[in-house]
Protein backbone atom coordinates (compact mmCIF):
# COMPACT_ATOMS: atom_id res chain seq x y z
CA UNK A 1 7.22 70.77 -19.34
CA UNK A 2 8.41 67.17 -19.25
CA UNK A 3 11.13 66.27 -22.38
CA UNK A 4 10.45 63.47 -24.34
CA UNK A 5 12.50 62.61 -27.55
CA UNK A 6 11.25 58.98 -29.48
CA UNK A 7 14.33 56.47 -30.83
CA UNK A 8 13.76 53.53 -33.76
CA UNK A 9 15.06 50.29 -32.63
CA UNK A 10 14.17 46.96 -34.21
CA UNK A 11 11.33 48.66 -35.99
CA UNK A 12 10.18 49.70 -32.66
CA UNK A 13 9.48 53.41 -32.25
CA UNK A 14 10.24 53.91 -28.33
CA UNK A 15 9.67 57.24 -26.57
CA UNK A 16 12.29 58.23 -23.72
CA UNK A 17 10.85 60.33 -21.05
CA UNK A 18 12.26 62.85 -18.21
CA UNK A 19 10.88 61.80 -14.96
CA UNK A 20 9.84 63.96 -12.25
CA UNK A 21 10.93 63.84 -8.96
CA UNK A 22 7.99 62.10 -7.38
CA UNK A 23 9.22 58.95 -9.96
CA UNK A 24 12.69 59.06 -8.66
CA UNK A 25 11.27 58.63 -5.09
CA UNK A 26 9.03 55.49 -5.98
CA UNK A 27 12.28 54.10 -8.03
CA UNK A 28 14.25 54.61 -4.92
CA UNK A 29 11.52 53.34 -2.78
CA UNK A 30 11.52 50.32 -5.09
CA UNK A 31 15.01 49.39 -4.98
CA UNK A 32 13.92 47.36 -1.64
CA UNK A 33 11.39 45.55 -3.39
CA UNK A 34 12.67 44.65 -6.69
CA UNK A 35 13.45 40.60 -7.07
CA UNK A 36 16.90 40.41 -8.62
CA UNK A 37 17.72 39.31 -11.80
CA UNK A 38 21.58 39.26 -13.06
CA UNK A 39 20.47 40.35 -16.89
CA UNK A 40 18.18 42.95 -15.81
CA UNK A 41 19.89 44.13 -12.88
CA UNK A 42 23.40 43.84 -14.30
CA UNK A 43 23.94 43.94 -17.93
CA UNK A 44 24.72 47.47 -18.00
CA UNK A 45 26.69 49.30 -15.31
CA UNK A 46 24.54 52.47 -15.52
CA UNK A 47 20.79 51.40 -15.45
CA UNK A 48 19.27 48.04 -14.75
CA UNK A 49 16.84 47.19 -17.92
CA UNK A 50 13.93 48.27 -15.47
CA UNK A 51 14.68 51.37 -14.86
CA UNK A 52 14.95 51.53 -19.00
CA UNK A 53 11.44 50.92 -18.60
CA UNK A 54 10.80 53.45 -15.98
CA UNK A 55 11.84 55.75 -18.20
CA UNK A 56 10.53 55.08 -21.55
CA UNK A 57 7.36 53.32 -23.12
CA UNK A 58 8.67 50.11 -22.97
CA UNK A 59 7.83 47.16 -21.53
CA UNK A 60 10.65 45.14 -19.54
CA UNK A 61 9.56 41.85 -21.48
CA UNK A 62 9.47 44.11 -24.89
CA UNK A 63 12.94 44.22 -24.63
CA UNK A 64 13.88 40.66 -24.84
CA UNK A 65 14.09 41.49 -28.86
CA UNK A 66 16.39 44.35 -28.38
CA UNK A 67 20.61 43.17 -28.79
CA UNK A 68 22.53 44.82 -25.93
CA UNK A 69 23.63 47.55 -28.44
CA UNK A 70 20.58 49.10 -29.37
CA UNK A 71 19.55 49.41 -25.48
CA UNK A 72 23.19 51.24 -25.08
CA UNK A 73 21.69 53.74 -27.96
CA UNK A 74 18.45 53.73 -25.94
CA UNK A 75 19.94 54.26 -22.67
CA UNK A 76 22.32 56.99 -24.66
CA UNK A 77 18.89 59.09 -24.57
CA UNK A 78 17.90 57.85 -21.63
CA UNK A 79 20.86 59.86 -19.88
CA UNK A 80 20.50 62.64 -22.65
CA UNK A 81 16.60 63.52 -20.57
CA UNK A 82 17.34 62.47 -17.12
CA UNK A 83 21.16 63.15 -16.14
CA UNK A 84 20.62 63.79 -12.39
CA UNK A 85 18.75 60.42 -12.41
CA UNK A 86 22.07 58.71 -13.43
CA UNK A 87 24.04 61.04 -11.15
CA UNK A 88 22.03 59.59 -8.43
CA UNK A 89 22.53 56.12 -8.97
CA UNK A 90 25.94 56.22 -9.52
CA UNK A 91 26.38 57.96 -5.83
CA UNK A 92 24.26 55.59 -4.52
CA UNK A 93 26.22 52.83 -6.27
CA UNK A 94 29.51 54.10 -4.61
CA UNK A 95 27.91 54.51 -1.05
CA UNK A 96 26.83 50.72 -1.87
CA UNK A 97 29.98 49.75 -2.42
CA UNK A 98 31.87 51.54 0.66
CA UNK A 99 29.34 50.05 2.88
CA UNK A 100 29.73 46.81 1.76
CA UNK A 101 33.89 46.82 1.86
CA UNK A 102 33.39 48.42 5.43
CA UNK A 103 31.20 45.37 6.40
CA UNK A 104 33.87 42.83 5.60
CA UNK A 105 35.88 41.11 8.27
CA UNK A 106 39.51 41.95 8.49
């Protein structure tokens, strides 16, 4: 049975999801297709802001009303439901990176 648990933020009530494993392979198949945007791409470290909406009820333009604190609590639950999704990322993040200093010139 899928986990959900629901946060209050800005007198929003938002409802964080787990997502199953046929989610994590369209998010990975997306990663290719997404435009890139430095807030919602790079704000935080762990998540881009749309894969905060992946996992919860939000809307990506809902949370232009949300400070960068509240979507740290939000992602806080966010990683509380889907841990192996973060786990993921951040392995993918590192392969990323030790690609990209391999590709450099000397």
């Amino acid at each position: 049975m899928r986990r959900t648990k629901s946060i209050e933020l800005a007198g929003i009530t938002i409802t964080v999801r787990e997502l199953p494993l046929a989610e994590l392979r369209v998010w990975f198949k997306s990663l290719d297709d997404a435009q890139a945007d430095l807030i919602t791409d790079g704000l935080f470290e762990s998540a881009s802001l749309r894969d905060v909406a992946r996992m919860t009820d939000l809307e990506l333009e809902a949370m232009d009303v949300l400070l960068p604190s509240e979507i740290e609590s939000l992602l806080a639950v966010c990683r509380e439901l889907n841990p192996h999704f973060f786990q993921l990322r951040a392995r993918l993040r590192t392969a990323m990176l030790e690609v990209a200093q391999t590709a450099r010139p000397a």
